[in-house]
Structures are given as C-alpha cells and as structure tokens.
N, C-alpha and C. Protein backbone atom coordinates (compact mmCIF):
# COMPACT_ATOMS: atom_id res chain seq x y z
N UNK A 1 12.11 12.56 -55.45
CA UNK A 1 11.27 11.49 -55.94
C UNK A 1 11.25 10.31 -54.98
N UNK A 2 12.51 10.11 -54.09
CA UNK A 2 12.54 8.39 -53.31
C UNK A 2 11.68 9.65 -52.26
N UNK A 3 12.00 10.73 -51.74
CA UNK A 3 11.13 10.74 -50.67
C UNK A 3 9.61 10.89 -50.98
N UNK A 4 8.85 11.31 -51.92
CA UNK A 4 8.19 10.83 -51.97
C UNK A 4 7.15 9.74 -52.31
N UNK A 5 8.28 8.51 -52.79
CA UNK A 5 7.51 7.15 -53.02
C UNK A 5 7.51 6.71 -51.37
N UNK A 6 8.55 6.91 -50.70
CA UNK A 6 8.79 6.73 -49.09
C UNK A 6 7.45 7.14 -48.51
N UNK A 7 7.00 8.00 -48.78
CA UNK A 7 5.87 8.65 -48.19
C UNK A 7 4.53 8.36 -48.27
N UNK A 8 4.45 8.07 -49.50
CA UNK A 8 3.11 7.01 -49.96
C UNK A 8 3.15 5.91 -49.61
N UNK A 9 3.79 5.07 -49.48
CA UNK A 9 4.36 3.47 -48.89
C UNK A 9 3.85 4.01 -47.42
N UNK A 10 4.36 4.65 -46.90
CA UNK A 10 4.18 4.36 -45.15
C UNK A 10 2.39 5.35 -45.53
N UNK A 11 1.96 5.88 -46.09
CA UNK A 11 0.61 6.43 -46.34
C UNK A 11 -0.20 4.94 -46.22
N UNK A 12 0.28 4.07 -47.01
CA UNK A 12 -0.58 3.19 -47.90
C UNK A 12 -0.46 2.12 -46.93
N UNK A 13 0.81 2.02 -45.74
CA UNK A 13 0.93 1.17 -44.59
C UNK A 13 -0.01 1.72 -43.72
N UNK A 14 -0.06 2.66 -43.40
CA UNK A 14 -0.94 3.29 -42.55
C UNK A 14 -2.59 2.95 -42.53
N UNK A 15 -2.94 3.54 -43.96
CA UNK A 15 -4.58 3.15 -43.94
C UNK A 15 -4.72 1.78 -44.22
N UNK A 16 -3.61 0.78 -44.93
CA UNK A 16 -3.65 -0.94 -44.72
C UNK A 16 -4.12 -1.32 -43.43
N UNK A 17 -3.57 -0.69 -42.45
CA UNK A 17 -3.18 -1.17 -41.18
C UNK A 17 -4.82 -0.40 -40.42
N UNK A 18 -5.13 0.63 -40.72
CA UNK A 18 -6.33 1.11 -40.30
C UNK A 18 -7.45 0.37 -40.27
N UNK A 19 -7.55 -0.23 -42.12
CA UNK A 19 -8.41 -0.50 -42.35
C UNK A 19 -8.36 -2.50 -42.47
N UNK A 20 -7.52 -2.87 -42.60
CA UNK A 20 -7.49 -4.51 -42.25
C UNK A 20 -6.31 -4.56 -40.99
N UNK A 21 -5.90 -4.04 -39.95
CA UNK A 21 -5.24 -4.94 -39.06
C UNK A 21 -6.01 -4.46 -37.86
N UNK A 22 -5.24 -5.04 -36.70
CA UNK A 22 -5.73 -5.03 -35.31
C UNK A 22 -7.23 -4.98 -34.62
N UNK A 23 -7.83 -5.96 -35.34
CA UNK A 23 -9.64 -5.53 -35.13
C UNK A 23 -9.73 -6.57 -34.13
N UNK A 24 -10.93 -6.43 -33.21
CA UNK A 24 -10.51 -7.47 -32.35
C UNK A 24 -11.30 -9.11 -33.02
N UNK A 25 -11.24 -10.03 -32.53
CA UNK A 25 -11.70 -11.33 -33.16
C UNK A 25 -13.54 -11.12 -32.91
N UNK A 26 -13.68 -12.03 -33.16
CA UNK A 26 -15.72 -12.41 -33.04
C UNK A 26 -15.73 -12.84 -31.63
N UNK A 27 -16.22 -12.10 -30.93
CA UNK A 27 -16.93 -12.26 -29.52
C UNK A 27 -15.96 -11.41 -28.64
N UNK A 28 -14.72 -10.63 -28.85
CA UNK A 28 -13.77 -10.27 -28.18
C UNK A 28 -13.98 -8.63 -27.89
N UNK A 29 -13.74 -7.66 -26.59
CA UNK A 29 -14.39 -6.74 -26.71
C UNK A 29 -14.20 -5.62 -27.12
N UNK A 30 -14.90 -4.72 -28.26
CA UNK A 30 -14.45 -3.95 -28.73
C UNK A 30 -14.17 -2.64 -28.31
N UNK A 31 -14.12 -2.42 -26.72
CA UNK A 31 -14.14 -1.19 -25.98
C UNK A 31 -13.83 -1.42 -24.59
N UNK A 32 -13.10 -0.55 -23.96
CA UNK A 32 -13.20 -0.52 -22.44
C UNK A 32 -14.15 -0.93 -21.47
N UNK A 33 -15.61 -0.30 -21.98
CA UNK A 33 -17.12 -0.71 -21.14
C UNK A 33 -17.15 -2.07 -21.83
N UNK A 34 -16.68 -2.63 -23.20
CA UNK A 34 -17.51 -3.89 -23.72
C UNK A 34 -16.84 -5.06 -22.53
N UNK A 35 -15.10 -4.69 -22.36
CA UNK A 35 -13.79 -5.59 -21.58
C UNK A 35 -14.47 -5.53 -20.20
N UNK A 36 -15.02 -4.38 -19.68
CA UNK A 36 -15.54 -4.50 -18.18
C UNK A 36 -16.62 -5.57 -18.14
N UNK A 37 -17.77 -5.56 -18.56
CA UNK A 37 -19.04 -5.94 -18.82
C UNK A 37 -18.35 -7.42 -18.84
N UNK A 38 -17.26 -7.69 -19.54
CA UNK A 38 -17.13 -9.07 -19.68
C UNK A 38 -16.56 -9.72 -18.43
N UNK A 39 -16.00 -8.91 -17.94
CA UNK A 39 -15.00 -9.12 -16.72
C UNK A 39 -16.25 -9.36 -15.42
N UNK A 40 -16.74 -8.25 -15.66
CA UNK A 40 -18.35 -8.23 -14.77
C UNK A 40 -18.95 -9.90 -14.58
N UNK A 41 -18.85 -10.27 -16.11
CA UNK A 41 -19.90 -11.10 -16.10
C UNK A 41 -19.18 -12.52 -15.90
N UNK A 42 -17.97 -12.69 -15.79
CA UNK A 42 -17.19 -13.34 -15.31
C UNK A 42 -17.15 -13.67 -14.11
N UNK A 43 -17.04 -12.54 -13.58
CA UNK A 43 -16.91 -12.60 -11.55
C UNK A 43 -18.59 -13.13 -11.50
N UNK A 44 -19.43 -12.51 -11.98
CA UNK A 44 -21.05 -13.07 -11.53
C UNK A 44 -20.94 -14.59 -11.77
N UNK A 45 -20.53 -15.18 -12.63
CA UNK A 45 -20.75 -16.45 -13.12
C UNK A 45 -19.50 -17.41 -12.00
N UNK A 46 -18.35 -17.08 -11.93
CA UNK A 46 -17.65 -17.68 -11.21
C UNK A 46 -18.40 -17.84 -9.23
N UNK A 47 -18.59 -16.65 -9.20
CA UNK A 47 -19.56 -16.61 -8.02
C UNK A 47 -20.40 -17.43 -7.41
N UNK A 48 -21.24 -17.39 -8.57
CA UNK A 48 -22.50 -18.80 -8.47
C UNK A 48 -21.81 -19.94 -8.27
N UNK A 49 -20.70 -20.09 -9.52
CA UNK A 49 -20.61 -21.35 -9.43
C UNK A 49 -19.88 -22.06 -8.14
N UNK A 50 -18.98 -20.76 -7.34
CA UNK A 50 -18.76 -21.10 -5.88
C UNK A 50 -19.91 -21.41 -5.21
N UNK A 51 -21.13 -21.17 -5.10
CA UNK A 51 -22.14 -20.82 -4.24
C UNK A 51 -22.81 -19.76 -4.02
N UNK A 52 -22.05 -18.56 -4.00
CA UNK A 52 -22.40 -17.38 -3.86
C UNK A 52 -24.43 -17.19 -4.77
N UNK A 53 -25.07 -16.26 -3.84
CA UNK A 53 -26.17 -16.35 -4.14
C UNK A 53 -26.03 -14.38 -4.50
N UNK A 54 -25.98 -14.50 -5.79
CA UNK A 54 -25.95 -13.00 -6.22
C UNK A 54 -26.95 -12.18 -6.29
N UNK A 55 -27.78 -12.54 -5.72
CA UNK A 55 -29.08 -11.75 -5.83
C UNK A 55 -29.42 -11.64 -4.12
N UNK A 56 -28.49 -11.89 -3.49
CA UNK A 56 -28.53 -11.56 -1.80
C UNK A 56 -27.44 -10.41 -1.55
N UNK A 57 -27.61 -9.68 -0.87
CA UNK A 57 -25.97 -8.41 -0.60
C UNK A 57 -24.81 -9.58 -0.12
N UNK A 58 -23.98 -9.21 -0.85
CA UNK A 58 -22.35 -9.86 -0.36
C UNK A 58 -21.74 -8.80 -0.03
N UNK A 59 -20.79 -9.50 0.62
CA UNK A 59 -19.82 -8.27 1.74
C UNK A 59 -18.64 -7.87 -0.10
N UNK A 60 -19.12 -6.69 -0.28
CA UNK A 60 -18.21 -6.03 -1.54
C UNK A 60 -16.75 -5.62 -0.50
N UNK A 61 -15.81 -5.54 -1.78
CA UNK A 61 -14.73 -4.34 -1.33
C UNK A 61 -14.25 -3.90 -2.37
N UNK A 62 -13.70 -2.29 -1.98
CA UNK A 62 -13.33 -1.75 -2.97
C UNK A 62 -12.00 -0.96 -2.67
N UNK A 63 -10.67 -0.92 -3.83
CA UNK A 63 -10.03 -0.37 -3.43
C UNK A 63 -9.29 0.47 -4.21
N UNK A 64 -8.75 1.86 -3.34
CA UNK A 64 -8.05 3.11 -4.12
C UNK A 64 -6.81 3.23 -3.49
N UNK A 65 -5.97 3.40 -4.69
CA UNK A 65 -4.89 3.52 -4.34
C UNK A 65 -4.33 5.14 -4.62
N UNK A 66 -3.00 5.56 -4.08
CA UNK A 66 -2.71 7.15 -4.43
C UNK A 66 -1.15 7.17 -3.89
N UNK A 67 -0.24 8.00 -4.31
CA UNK A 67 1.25 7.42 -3.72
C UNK A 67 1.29 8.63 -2.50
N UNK A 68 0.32 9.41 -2.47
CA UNK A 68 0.18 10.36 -0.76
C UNK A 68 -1.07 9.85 0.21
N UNK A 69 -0.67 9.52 1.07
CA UNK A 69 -2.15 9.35 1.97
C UNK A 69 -3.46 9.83 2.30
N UNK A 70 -2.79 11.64 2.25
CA UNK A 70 -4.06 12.38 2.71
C UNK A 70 -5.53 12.34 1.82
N UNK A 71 -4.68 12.24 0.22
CA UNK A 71 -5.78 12.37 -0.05
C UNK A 71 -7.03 10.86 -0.41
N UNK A 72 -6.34 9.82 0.16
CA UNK A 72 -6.99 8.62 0.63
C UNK A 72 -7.54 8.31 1.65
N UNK A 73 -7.20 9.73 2.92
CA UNK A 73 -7.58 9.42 4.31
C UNK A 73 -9.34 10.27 3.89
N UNK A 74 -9.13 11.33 3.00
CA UNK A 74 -10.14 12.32 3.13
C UNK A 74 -11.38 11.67 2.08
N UNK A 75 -10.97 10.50 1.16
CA UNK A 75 -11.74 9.87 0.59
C UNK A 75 -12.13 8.49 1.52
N UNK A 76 -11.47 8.28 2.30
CA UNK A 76 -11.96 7.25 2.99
C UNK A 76 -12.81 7.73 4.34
N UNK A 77 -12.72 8.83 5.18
CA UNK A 77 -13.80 9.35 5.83
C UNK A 77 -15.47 9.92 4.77
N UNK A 78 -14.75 10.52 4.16
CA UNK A 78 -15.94 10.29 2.77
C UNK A 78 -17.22 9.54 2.71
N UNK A 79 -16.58 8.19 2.79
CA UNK A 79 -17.35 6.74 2.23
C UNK A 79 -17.25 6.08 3.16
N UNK A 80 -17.38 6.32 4.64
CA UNK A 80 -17.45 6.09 5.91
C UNK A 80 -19.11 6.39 6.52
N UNK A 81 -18.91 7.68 6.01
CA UNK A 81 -19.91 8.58 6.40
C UNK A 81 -21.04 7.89 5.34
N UNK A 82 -20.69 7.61 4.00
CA UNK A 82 -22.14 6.30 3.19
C UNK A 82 -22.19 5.47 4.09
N UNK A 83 -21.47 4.55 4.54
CA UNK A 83 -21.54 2.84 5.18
C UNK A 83 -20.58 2.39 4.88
N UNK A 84 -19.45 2.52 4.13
CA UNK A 84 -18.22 1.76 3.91
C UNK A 84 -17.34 1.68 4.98
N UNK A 85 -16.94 0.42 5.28
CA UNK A 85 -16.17 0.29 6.53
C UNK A 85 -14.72 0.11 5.94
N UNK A 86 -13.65 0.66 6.39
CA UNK A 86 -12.20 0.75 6.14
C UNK A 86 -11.59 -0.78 6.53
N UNK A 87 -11.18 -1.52 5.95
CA UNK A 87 -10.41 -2.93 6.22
C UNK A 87 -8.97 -3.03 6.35
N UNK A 88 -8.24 -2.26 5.16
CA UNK A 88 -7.17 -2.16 5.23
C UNK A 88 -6.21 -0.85 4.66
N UNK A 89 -5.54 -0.43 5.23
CA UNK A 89 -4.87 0.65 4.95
C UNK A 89 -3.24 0.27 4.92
N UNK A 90 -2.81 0.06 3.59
CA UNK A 90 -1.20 -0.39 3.28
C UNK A 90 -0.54 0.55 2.30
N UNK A 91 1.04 0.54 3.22
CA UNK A 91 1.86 1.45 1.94
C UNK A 91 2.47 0.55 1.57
N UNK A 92 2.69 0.89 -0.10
CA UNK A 92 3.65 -0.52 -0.45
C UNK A 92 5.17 0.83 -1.12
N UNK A 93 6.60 -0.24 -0.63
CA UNK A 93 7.60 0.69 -0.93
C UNK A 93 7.74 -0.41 -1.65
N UNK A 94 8.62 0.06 -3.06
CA UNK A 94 9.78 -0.81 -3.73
C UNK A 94 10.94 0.32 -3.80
N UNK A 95 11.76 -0.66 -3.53
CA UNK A 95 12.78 -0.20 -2.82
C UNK A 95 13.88 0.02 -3.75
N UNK A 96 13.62 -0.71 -5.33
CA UNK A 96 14.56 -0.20 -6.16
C UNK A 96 14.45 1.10 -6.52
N UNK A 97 13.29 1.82 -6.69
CA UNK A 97 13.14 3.12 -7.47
C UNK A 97 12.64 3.94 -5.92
N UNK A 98 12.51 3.76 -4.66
CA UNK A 98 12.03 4.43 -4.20
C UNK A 98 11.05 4.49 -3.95
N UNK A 99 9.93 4.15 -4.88
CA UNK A 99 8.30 4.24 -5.16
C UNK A 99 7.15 3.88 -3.38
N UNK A 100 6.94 4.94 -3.37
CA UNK A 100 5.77 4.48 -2.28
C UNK A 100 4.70 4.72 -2.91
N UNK A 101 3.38 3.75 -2.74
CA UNK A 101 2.29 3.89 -2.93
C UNK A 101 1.70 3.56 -1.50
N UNK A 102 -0.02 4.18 -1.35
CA UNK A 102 -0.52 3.79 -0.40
C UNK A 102 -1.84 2.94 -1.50
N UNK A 103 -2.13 2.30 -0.24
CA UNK A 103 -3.81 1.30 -1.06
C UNK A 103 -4.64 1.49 0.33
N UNK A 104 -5.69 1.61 0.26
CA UNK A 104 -7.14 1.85 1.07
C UNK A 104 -7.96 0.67 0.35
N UNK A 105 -8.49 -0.11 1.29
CA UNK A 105 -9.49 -1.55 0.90
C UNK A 105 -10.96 -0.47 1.73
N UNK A 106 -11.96 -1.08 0.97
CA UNK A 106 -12.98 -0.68 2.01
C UNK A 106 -14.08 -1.58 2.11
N UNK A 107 -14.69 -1.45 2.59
CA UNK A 107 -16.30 -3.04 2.17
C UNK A 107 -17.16 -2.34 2.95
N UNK A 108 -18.15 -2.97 2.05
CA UNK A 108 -20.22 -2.49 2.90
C UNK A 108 -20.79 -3.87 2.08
N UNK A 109 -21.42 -4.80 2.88
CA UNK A 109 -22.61 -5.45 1.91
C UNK A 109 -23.53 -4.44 1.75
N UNK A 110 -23.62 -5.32 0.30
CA UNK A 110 -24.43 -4.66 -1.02
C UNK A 110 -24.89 -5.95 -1.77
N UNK A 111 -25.95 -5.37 -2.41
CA UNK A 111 -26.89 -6.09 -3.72
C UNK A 111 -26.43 -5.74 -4.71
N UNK A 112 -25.66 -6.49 -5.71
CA UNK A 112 -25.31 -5.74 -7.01
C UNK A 112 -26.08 -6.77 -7.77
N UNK A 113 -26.33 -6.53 -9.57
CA UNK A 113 -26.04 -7.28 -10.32
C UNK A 113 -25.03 -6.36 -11.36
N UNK A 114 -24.45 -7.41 -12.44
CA UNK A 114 -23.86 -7.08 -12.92
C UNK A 114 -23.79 -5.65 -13.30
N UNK A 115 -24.82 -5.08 -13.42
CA UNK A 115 -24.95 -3.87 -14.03
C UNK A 115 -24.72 -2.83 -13.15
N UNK A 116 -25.57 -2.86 -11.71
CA UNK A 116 -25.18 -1.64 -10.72
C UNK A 116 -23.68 -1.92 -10.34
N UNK A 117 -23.48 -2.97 -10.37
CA UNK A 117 -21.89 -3.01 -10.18
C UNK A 117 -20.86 -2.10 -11.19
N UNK A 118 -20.91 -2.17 -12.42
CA UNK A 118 -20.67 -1.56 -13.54
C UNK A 118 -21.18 0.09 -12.92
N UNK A 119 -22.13 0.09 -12.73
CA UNK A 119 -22.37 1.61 -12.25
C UNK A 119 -21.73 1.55 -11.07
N UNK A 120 -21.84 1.50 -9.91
CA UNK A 120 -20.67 2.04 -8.58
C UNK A 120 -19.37 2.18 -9.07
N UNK A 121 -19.09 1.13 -10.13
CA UNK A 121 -17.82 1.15 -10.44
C UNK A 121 -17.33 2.11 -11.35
N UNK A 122 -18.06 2.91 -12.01
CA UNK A 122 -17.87 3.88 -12.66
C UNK A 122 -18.16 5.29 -11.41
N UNK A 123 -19.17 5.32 -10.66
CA UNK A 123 -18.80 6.11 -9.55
C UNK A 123 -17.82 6.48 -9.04
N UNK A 124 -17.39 5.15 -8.24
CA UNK A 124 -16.27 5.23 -7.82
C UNK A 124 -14.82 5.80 -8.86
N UNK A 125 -14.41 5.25 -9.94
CA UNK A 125 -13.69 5.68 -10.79
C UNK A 125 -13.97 7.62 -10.69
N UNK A 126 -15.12 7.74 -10.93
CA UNK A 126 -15.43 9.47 -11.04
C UNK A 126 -14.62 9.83 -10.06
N UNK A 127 -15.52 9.32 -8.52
CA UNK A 127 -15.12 9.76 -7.39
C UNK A 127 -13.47 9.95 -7.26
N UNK A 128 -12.81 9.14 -7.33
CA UNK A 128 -11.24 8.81 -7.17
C UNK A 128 -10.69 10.14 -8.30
N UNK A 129 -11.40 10.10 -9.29
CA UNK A 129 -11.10 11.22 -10.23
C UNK A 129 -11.09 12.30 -9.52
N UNK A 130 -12.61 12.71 -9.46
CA UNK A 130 -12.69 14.02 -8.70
C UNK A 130 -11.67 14.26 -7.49
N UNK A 131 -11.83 13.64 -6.94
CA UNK A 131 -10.93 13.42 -5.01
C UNK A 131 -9.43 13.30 -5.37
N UNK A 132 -9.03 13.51 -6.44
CA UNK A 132 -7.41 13.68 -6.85
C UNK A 132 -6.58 12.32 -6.63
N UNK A 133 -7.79 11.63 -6.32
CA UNK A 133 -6.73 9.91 -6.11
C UNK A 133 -6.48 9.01 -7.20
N UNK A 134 -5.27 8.63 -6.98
CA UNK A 134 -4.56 8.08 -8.42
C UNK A 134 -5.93 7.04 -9.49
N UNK A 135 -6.34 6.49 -8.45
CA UNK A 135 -6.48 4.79 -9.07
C UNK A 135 -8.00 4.30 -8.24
N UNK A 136 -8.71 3.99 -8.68
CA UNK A 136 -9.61 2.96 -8.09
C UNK A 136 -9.40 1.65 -8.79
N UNK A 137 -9.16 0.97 -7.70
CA UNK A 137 -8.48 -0.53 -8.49
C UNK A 137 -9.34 -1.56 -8.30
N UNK A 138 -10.63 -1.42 -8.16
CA UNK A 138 -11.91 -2.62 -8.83
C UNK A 138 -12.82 -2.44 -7.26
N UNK A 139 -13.37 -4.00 -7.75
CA UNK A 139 -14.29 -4.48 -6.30
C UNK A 139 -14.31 -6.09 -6.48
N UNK A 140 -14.39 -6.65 -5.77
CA UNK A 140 -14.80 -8.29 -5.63
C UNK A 140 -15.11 -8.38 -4.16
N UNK A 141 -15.64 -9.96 -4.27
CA UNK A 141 -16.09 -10.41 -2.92
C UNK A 141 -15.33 -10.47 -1.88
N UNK A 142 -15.36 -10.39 -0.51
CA UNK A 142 -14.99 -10.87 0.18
C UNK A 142 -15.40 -12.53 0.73
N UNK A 143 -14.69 -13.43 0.63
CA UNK A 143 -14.86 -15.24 1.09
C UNK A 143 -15.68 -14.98 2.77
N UNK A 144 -16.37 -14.86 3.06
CA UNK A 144 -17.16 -15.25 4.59
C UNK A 144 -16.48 -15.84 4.93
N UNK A 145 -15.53 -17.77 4.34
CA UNK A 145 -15.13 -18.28 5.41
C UNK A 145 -13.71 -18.34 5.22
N UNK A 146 -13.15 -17.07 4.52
CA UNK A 146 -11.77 -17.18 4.64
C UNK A 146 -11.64 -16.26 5.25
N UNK A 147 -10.22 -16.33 6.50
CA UNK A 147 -9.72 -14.83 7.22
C UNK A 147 -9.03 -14.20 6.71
N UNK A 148 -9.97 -12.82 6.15
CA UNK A 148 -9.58 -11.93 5.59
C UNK A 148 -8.20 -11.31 6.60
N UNK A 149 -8.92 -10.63 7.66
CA UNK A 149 -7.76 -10.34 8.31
C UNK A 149 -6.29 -10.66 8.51
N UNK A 150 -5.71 -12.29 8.73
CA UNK A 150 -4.84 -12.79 8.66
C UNK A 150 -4.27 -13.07 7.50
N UNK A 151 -5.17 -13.12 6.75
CA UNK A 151 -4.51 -13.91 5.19
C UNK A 151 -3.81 -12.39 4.64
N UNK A 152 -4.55 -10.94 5.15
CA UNK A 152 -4.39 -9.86 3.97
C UNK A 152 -3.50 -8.78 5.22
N UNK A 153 -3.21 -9.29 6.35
CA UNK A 153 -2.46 -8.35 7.21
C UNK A 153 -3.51 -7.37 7.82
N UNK A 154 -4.73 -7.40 7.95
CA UNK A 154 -5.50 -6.15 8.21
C UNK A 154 -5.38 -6.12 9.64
N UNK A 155 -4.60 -4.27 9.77
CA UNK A 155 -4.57 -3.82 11.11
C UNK A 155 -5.73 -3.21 11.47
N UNK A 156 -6.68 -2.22 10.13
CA UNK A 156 -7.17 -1.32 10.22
C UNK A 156 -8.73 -1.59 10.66
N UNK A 157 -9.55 -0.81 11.51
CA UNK A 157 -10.33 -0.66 12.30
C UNK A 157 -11.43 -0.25 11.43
C-alpha cells in the first residue's frame, strides 16, 4: 500500500511538473532555432550599432573544432576549394586530464542577413556532422581595424 501511494505522488509530481513547471517566460526562446535566431539577431543589431553596414559582405569566420586533426585538415581543404581562407589552426592541451583538442578558424567575405546566416550555419553544422568533426563552433565578424593576427596568434597561411 506505502509503495503504491509512493508511486502516485512521484506520478502526480511528474505530470505537475510537465504540465505547470519549467516553461520558458514571455518573449524567451522556446527552441534551439527560436535561441539561435535570437542570438542571430543580436550579433546583426550589435553590428550596426558598431558601424558595421550589414547589407555589404563582411569578412565572416567560422570555426570547427575536433580532438584529431586529420579530419579538420580534410574539411579545411574542402572549404578552401569554396573560397574560405584558413586563419588559424590551434591545438589546445589541458594538461590536467590530458585533453587535446584542435580548432580550425576560417573566413571568406560574405553578404549575410540574419537568415542566410542561420542557413550556412546550419550547413556548416551538417557539414562538420557529415565530415566526422566534433563541433562547428559559430561565425562572427572579423574587426577590419583590429589585428587579428597578433591579438589571436595566427601562424596559419
């Protein structure tokens, strides 16, 4: 009999919790594509308000990460062969667990608005899928008058 009043209680916690908790607030996003779109529309708006003229190609970059190289070298000749130029190629070790990762930066000016951006960026995500690489880890601008090179270590050619 206690196990099953026990059982209805966590039943009755359960669909409580289904049906009145964790919803998100009014205006907050209710999905992965709703959180991008917002994030999207964030970087567009911050942009402008630097100056940036978003309706001209800005120098994009994009980057994938994978904890083996090869298969970042064979995605980065890949998207070479589109127009993407390679910027930076870094392994990062932490040294408590061992952990190596590699990261690949890449850039091409491009015309986005929010939306084809949202689409490459789901490309790319595929792509990194398909191509066995861990992670595609976004895109943003590159600053024209900041040195990328010095500020970000770029050896790569």
């Amino acid at each position: 009999m206690l196990f099953a009043f026990g059982a209805v209680a966590l039943l009755l916690a359960i669909v409580g919790w289904l049906i009145l908790g964790d919803r998100p607030e009014k205006g907050e996003p209710r999905s992965d594509g709703e959180y991008r779109a917002l994030l999207l529309g964030s970087m567009f708006e911050e942009l402008e308000e630097l100056g940036y003229d978003t309706s001209a190609p800005l120098d994009w970059k994009y980057v994938f990460m994978h904890r083996e190289y090869e298969p970042l070298a064979r995605l980065v000749s890949e998207l070479r062969e589109s127009g993407y130029e390679l910027v930076l190629s870094d392994e990062i070790r932490e040294p408590e667990n061992q952990f190596v990762e590699h990261k690949v930066i890449l850039r091409r000016a491009e015309r986005h608005t929010q939306d084809t951006l949202a689409i490459r960026n789901k490309e790319f995500r595929q792509l990194a899928a398909m191509r066995g690489v861990d992670l595609y880890d976004g895109s943003w601008v590159i600053d024209p008058d900041n040195d990328f090179n010095e500020e970000h270590g770029d050896t790569a050619n």
